[in-house]
C-alpha atoms as a PDB file:
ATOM      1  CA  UNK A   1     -12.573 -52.194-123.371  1.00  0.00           C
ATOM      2  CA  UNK A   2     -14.761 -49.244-122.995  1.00  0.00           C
ATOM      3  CA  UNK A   3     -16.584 -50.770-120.005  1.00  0.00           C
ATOM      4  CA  UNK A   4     -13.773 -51.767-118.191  1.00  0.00           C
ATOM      5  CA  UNK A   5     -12.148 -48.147-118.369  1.00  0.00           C
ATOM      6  CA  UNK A   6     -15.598 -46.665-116.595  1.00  0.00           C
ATOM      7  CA  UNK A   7     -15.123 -49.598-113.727  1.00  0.00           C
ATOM      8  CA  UNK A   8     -11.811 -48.158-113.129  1.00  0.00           C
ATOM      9  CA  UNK A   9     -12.748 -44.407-113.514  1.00  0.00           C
ATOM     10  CA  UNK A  10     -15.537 -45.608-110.501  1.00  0.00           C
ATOM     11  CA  UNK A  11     -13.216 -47.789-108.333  1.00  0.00           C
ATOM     12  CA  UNK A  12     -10.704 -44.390-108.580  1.00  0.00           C
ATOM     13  CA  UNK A  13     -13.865 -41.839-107.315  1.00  0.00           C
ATOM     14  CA  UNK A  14     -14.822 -44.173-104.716  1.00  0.00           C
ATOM     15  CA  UNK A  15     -11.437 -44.714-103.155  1.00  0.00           C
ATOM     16  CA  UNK A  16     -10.833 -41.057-103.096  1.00  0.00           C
ATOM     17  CA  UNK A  17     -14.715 -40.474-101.531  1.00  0.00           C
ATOM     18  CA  UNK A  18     -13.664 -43.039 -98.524  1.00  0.00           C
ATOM     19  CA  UNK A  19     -10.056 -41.187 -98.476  1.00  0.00           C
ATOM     20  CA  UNK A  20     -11.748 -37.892 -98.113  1.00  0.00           C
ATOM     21  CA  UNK A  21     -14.050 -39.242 -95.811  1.00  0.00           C
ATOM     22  CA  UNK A  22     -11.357 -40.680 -93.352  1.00  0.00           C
ATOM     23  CA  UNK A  23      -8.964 -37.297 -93.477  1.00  0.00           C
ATOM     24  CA  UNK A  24     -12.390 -34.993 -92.629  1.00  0.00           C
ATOM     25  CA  UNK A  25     -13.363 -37.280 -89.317  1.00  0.00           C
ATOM     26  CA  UNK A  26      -9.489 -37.191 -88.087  1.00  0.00           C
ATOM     27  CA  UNK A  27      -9.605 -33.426 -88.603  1.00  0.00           C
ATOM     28  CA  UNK A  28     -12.998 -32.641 -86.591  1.00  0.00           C
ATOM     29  CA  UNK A  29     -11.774 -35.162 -84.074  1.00  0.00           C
ATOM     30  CA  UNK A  30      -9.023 -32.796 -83.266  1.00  0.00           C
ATOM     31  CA  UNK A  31     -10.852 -30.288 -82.648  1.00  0.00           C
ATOM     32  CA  UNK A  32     -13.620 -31.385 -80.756  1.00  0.00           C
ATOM     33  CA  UNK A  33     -13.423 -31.603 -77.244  1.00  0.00           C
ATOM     34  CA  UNK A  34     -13.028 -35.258 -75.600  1.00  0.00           C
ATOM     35  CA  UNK A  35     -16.395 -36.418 -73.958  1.00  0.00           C
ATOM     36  CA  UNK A  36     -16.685 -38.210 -70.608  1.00  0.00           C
ATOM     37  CA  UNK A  37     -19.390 -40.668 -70.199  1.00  0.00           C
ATOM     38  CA  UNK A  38     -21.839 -38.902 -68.399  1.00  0.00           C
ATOM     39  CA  UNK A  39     -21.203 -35.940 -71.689  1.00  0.00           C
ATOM     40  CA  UNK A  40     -19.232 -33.355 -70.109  1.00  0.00           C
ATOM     41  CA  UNK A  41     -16.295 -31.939 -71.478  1.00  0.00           C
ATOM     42  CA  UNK A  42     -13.127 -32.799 -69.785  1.00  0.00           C
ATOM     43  CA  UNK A  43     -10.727 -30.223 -71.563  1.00  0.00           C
ATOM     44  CA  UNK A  44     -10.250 -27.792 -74.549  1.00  0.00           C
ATOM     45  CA  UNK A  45      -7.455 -25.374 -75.484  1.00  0.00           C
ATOM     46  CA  UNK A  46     -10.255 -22.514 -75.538  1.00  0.00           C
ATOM     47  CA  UNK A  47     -11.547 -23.460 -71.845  1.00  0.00           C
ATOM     48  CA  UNK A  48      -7.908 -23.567 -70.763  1.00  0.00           C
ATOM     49  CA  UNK A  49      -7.279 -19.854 -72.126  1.00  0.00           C
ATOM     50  CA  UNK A  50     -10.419 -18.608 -70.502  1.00  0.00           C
ATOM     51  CA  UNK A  51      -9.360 -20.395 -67.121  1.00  0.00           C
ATOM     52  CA  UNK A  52      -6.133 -18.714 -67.445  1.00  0.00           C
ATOM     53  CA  UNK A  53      -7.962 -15.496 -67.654  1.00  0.00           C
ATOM     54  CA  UNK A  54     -10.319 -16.588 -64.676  1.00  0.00           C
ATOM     55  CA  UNK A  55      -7.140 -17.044 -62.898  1.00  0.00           C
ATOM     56  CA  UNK A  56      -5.262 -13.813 -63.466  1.00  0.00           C
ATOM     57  CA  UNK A  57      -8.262 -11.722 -62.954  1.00  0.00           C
ATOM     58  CA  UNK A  58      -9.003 -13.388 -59.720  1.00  0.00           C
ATOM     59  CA  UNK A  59      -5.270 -12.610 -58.465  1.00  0.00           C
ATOM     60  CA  UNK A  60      -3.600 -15.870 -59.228  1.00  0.00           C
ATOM     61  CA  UNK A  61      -0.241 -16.577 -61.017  1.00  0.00           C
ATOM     62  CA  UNK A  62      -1.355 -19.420 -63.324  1.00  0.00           C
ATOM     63  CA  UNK A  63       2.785 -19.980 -64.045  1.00  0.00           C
ATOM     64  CA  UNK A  64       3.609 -20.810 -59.967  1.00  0.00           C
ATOM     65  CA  UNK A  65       0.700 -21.651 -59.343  1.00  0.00           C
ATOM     66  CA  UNK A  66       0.596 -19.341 -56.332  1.00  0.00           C
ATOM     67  CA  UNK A  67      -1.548 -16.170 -54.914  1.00  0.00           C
ATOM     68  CA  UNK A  68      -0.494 -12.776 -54.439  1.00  0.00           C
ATOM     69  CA  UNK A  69      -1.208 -11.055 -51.016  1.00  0.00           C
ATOM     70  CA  UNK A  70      -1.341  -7.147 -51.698  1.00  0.00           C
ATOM     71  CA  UNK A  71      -0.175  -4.791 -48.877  1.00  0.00           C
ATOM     72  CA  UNK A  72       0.054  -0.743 -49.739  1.00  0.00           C
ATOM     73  CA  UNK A  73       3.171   0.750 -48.889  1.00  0.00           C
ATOM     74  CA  UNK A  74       3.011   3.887 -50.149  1.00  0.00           C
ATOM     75  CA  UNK A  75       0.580   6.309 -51.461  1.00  0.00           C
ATOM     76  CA  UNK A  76       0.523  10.036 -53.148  1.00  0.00           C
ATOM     77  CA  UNK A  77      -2.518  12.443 -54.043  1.00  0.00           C
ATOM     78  CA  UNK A  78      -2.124  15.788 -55.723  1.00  0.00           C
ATOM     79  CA  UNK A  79      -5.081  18.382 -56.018  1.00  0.00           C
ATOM     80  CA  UNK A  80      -6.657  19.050 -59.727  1.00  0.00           C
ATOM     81  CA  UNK A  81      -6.356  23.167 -59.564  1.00  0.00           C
ATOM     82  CA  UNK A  82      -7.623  23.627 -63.281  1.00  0.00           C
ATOM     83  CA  UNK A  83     -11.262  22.637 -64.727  1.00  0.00           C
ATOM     84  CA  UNK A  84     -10.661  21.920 -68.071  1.00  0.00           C
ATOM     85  CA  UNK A  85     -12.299  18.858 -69.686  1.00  0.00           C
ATOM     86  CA  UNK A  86      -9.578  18.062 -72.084  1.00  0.00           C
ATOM     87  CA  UNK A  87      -7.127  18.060 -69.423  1.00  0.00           C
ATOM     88  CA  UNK A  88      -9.111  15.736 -67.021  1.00  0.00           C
ATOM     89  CA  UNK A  89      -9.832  13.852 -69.801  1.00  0.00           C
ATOM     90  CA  UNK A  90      -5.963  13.123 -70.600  1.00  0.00           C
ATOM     91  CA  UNK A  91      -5.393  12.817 -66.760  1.00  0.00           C
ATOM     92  CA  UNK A  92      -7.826   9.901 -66.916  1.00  0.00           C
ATOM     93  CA  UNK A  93      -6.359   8.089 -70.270  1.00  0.00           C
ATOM     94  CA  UNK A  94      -2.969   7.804 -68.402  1.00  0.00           C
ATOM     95  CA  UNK A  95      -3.573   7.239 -64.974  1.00  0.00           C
ATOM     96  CA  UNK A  96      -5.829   3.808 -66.721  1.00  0.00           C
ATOM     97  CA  UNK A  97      -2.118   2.958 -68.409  1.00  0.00           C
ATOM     98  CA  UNK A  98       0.040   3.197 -65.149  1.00  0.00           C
ATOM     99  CA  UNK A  99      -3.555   1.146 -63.153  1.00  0.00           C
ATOM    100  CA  UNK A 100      -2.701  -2.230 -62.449  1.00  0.00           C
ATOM    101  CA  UNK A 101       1.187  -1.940 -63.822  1.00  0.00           C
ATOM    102  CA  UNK A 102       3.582  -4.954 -61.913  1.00  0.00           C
ATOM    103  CA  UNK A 103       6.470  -4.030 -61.548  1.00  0.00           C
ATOM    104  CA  UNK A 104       8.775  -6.767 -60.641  1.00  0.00           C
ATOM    105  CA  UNK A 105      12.118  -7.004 -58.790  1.00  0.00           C
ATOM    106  CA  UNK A 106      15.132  -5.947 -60.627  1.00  0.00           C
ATOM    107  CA  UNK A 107      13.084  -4.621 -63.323  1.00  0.00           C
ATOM    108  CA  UNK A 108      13.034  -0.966 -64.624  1.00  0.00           C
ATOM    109  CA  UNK A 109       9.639   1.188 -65.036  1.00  0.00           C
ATOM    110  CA  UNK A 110       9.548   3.743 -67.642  1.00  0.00           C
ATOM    111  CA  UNK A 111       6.562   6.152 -67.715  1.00  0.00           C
ATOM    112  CA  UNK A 112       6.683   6.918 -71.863  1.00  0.00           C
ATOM    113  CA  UNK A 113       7.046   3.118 -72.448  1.00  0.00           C
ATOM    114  CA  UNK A 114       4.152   2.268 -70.612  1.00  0.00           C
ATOM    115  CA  UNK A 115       2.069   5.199 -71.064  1.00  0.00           C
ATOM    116  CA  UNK A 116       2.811   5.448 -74.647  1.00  0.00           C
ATOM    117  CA  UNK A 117       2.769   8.313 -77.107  1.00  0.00           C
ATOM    118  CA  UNK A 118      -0.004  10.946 -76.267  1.00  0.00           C
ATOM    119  CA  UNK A 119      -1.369  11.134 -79.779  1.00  0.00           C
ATOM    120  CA  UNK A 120      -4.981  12.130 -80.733  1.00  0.00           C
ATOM    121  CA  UNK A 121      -5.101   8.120 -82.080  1.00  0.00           C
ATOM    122  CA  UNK A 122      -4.564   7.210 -79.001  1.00  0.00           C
ATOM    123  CA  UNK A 123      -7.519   9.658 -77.713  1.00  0.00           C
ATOM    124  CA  UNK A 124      -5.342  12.444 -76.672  1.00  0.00           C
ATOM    125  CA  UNK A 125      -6.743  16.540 -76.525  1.00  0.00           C
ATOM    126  CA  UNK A 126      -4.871  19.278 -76.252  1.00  0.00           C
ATOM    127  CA  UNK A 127      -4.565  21.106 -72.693  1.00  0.00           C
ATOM    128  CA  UNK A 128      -2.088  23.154 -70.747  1.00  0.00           C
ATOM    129  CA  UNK A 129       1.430  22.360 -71.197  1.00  0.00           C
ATOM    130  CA  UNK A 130       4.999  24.000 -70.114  1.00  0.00           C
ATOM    131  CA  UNK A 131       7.233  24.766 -72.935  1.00  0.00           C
ATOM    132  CA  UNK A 132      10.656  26.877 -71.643  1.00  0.00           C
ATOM    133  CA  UNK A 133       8.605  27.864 -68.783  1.00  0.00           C
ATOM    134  CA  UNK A 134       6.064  29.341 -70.502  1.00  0.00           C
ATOM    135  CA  UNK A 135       2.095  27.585 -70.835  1.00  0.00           C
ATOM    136  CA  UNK A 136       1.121  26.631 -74.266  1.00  0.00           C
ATOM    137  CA  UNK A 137      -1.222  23.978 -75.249  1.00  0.00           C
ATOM    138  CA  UNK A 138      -0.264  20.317 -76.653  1.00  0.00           C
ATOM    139  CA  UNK A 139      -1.591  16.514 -76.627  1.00  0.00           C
ATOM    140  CA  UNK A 140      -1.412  15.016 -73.710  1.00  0.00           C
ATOM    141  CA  UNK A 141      -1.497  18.051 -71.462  1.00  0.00           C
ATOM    142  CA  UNK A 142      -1.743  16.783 -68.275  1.00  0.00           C
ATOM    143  CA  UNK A 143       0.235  13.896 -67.951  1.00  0.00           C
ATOM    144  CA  UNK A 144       3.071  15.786 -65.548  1.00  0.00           C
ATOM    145  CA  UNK A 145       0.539  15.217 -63.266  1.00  0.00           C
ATOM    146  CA  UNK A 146       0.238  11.674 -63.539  1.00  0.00           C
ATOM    147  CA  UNK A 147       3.966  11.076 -63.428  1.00  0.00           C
ATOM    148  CA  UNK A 148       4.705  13.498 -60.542  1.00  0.00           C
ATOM    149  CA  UNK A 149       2.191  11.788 -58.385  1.00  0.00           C
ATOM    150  CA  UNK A 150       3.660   8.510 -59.328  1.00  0.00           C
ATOM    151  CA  UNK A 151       7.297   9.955 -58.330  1.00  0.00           C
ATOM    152  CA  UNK A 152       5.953  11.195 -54.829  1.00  0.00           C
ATOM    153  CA  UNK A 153       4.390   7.426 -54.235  1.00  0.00           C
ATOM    154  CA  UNK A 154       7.680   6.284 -55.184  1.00  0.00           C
ATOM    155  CA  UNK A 155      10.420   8.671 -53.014  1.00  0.00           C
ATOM    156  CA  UNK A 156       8.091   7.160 -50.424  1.00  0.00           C
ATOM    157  CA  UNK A 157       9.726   3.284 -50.677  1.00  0.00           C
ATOM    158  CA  UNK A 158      13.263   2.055 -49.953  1.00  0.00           C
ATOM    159  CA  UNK A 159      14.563   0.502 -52.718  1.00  0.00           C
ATOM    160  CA  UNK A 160      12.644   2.179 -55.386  1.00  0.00           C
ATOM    161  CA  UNK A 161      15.636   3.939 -56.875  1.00  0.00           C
ATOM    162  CA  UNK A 162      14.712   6.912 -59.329  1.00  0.00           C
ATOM    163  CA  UNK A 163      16.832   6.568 -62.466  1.00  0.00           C
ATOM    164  CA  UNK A 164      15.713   9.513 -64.637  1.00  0.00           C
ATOM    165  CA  UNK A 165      13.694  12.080 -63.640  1.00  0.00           C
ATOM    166  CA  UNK A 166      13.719  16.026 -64.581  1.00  0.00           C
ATOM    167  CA  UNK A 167      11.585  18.929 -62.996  1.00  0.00           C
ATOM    168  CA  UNK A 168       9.411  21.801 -64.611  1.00  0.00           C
ATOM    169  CA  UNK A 169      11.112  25.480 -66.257  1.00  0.00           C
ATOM    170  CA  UNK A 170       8.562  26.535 -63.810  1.00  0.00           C
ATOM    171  CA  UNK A 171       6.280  25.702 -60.188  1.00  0.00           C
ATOM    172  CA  UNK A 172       3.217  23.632 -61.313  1.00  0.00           C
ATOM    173  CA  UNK A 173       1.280  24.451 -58.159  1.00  0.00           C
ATOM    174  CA  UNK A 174      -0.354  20.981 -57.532  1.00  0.00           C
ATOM    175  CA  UNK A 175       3.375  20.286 -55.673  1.00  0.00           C
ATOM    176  CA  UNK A 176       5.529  21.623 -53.881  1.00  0.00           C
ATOM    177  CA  UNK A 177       8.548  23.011 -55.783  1.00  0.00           C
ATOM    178  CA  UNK A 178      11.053  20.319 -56.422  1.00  0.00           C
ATOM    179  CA  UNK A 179       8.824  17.626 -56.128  1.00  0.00           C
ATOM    180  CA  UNK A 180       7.566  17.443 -59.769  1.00  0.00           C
ATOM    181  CA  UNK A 181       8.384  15.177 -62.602  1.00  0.00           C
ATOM    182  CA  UNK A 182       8.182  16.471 -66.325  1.00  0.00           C
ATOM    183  CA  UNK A 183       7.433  14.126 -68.786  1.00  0.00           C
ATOM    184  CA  UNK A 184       8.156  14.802 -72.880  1.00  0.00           C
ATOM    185  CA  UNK A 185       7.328  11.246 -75.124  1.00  0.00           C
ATOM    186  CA  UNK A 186      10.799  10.317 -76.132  1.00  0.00           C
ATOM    187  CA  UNK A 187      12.288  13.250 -74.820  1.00  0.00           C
ATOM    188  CA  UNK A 188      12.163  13.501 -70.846  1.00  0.00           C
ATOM    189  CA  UNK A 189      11.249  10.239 -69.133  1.00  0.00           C
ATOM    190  CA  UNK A 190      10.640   8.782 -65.453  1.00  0.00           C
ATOM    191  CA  UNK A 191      12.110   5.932 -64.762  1.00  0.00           C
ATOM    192  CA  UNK A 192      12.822   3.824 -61.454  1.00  0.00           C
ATOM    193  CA  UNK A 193      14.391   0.052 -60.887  1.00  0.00           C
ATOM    194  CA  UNK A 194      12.412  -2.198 -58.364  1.00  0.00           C
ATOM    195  CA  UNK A 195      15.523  -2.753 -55.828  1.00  0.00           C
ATOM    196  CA  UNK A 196      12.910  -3.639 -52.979  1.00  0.00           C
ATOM    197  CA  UNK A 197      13.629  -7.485 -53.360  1.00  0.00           C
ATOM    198  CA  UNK A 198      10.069  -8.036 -54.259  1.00  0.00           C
ATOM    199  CA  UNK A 199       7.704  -7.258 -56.889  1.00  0.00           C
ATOM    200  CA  UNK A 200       5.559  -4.381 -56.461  1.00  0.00           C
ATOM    201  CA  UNK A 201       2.028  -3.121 -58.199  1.00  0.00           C
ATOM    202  CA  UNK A 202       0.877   0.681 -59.256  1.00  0.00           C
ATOM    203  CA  UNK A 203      -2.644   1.555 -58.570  1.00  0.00           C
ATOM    204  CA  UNK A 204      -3.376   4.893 -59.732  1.00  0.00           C
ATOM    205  CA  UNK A 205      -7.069   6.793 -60.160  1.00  0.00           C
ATOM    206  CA  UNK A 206      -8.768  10.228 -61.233  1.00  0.00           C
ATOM    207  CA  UNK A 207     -11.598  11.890 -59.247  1.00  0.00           C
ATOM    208  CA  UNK A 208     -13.222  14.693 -59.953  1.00  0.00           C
ATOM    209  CA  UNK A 209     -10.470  17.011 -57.086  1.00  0.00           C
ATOM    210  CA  UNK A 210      -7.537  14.530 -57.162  1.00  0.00           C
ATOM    211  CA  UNK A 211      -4.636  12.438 -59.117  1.00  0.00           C
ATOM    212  CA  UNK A 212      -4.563   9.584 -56.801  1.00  0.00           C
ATOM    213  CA  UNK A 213      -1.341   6.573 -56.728  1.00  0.00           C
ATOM    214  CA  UNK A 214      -0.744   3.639 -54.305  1.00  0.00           C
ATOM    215  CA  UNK A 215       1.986   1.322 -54.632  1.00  0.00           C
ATOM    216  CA  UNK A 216       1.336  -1.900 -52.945  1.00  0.00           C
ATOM    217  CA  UNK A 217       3.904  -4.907 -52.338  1.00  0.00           C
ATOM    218  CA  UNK A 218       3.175  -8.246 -53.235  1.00  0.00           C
ATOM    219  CA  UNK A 219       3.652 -11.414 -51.430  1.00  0.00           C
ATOM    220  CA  UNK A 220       3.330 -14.497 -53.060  1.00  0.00           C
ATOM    221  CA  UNK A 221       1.822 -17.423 -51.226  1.00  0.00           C
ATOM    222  CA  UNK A 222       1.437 -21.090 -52.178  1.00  0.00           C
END
């Protein structure tokens, strides 16, 4: 009796070795990629993701499987009239946010949503800032400029329509009075819709004299 309970306690380890066996070769078949019969790979989901990115970065929309045609139709520069690192520095961090920004038709831009909260986690220093008309310091000093050029780029397109926009206590000197475009995070905002009947792209830039934005159309070809 004893002998024939050990054949059974083997018969039970082997059929769970070749059960084990069979689930671990379905799994890793999964997940390798299938073979053609010269070797090479035909597909994976990680080739198709970087292909995707291949695509996008090369100006292609991998959902229509179409290609965008850029043409600028407006552009707006305004002079940097203060050296002060911090403040360049912040002029920099959001004209990178707004750089490369689609806008598409019908949609709405908003400058704090896309350019975020100018925190010191986000990299933020404190420079020159307007507070009832009067200069004071704060995070993201700097970023008036950013938006005002953007607004000046925009006035310049039909169909752009400014939704929300609000001006200085005081002249900022890099624009003409009137021109400007305050921004506060969740406070004061500038916002326009995209009524152009097309989508349209920011492009925006920092050099060491300017605050540089182009808006460009885009046309969408097979």
């Amino acid at each position: 009796m004893k002998n024939k309970w050990i054949f059974v306690l083997i018969g039970i380890i082997v059929i769970a070795g070749i059960a084990a066996f069979f689930l671990f070769s379905q799994n890793n078949s999964n997940n390798t990629p299938y073979m053609a019969s010269d070797g090479q790979r035909i597909s994976t989901e990680v080739e198709n993701k970087s292909q995707n990115s291949s695509n996008l970065q090369n100006g292609q929309n991998t959902q229509d499987s179409k290609r965008f045609v850029e043409t600028e139709i407006s552009k707006f520069s305004t002079k940097i009239l203060v050296e002060d690192d911090n403040r360049d520095n912040n002029l920099e961090l959001s004209a990178s946010k707004i750089n490369g920004v689609i806008v598409k038709d019908g949609e709405e831009f908003s400058f704090n949503d896309t350019v975020g909260n100018p925190s010191p986690d986000e990299g933020y220093e404190k420079a020159g800032i307007f507070i009832g008309g009067k200069k004071s310091k704060g995070y993201g000093g700097g970023n008036c400029q950013i938006s005002t050029t953007l607004y000046d780029a925009v006035l310049k397109v039909k169909g752009l329509e400014v939704t929300e926009r609000h001006e200085h206590g005081k002249e900022v000197g890099y624009v003409e009075k009137g021109k400007d475009a305050t921004v506060v995070y969740d406070e004061l905002d500038l916002k326009f819709k995209n009524n152009t009947g097309y989508d349209i792209k920011i492009y925006s830039d920092v050099t060491e004299e300017k605050v540089n934005v182009k808006i460009v159309k885009l046309s969408y070809e097979s």
